[in-house]
Protein backbone atom coordinates (compact mmCIF):
# COMPACT_ATOMS: atom_id res chain seq x y z
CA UNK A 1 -0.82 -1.66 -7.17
CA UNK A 2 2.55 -0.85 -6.81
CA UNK A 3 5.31 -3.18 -5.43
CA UNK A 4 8.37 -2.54 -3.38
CA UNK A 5 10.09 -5.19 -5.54
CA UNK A 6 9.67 -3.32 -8.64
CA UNK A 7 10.60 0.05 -7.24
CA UNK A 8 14.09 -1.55 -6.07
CA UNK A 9 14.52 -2.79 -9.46
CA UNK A 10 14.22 0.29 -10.61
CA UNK A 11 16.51 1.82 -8.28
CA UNK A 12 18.84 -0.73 -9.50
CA UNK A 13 19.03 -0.25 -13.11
CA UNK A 14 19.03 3.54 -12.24
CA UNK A 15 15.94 4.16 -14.23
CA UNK A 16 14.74 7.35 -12.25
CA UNK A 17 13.06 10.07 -13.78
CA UNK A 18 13.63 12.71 -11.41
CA UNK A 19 10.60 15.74 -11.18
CA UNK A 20 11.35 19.29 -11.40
CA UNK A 21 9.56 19.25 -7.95
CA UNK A 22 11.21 16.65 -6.48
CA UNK A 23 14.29 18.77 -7.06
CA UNK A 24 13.62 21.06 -5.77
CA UNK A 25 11.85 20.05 -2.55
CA UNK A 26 15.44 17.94 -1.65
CA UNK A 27 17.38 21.20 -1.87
CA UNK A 28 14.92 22.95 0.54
CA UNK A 29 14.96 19.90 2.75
CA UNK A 30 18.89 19.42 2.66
CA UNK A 31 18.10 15.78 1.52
CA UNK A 32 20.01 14.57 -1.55
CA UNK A 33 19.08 12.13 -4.59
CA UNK A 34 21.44 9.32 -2.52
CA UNK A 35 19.33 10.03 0.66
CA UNK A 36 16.34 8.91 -1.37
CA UNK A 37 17.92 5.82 -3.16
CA UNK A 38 18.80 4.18 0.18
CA UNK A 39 15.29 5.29 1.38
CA UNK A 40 13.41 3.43 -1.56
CA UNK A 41 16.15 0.21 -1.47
CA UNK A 42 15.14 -0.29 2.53
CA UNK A 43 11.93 0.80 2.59
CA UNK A 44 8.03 -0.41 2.84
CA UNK A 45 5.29 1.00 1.00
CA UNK A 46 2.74 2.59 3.47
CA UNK A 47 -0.19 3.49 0.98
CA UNK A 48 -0.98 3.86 -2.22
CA UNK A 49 -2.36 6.10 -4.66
CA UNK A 50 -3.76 4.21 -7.57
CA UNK A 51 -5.85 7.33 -8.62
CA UNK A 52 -3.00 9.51 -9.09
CA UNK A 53 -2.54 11.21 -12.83
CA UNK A 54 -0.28 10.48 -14.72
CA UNK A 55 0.31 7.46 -12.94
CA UNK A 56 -0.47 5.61 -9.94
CA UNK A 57 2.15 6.73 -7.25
CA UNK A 58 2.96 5.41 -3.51
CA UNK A 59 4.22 6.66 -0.49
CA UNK A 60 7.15 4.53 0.79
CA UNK A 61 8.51 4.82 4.26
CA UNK A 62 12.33 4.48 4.11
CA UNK A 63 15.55 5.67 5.84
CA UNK A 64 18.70 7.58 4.75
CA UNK A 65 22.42 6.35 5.22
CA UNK A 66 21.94 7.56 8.64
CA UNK A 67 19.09 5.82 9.94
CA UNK A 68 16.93 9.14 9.76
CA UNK A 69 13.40 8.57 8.72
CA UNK A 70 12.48 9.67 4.94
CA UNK A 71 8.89 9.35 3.51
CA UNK A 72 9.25 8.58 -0.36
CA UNK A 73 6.61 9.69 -3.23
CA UNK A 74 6.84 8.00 -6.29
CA UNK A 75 5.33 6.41 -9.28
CA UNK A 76 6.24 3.64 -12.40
CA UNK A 77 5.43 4.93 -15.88
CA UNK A 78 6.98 4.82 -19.31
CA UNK A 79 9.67 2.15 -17.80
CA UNK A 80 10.86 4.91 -15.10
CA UNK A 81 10.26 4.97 -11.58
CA UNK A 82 8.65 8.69 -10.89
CA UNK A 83 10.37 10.54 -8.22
CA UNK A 84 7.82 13.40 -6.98
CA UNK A 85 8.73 14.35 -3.44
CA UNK A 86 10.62 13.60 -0.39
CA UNK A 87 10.62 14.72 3.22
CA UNK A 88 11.15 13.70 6.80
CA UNK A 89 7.87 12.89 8.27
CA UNK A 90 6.44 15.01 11.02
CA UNK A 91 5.75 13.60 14.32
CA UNK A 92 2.79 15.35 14.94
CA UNK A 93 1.17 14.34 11.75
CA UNK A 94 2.50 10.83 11.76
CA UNK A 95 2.25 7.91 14.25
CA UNK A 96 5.14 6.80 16.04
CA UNK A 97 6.12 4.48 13.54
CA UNK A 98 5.04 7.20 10.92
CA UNK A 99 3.30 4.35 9.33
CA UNK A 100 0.21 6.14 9.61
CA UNK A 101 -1.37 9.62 9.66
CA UNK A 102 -2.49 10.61 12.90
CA UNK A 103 -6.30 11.43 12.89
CA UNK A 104 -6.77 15.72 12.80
CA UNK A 105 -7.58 17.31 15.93
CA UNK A 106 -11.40 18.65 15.78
């Protein structure tokens, strides 16, 4: 399992290994690398994916510089912390809190 402790030291050493994808989902989303950062620095981890390939990832719930809600996809490997996406959370798909995913409508 992943821990918030490690991904801040990571963050603090600056050992990020930023994905093609992640790239380019923060340009589409007008978020930046920064906007991330802080997200992962002052955020909680809200589930985990230990069955993810190459490597275990988690989905941390964060916020930018401006208090804005940011949901965080990343994973340790090879000494780097993983950055694979990031996006603002949908309200209709998350719960108030967007702690947790709001059950699909039948």
């Amino acid at each position: 399992m992943i821990d918030i402790s490690d991904i801040r030291k990571f963050c603090e050493n600056n050992a990020l290994r930023w994905t093609n994808h992640a790239l380019l989902r923060l340009v589409k989303r007008s978020l930046n690398t920064d906007d991330v950062v802080h997200a992962l620095m002052n955020g909680v981890i809200i589930e985990q994916y230990p069955n993810d390939y190459p490597y275990p990832s988690c989905l941390v719930l964060g916020s930018d510089e401006k208090s804005q809600t940011l949901h965080v996809v990343c994973a340790i490997g090879d000494m780097e912390l993983w950055l694979i996406t990031a996006y603002r959370p949908n309200v209709n798909e998350w719960s108030y809190d967007f702690k947790s995913r709001r059950e699909a409508s039948k």
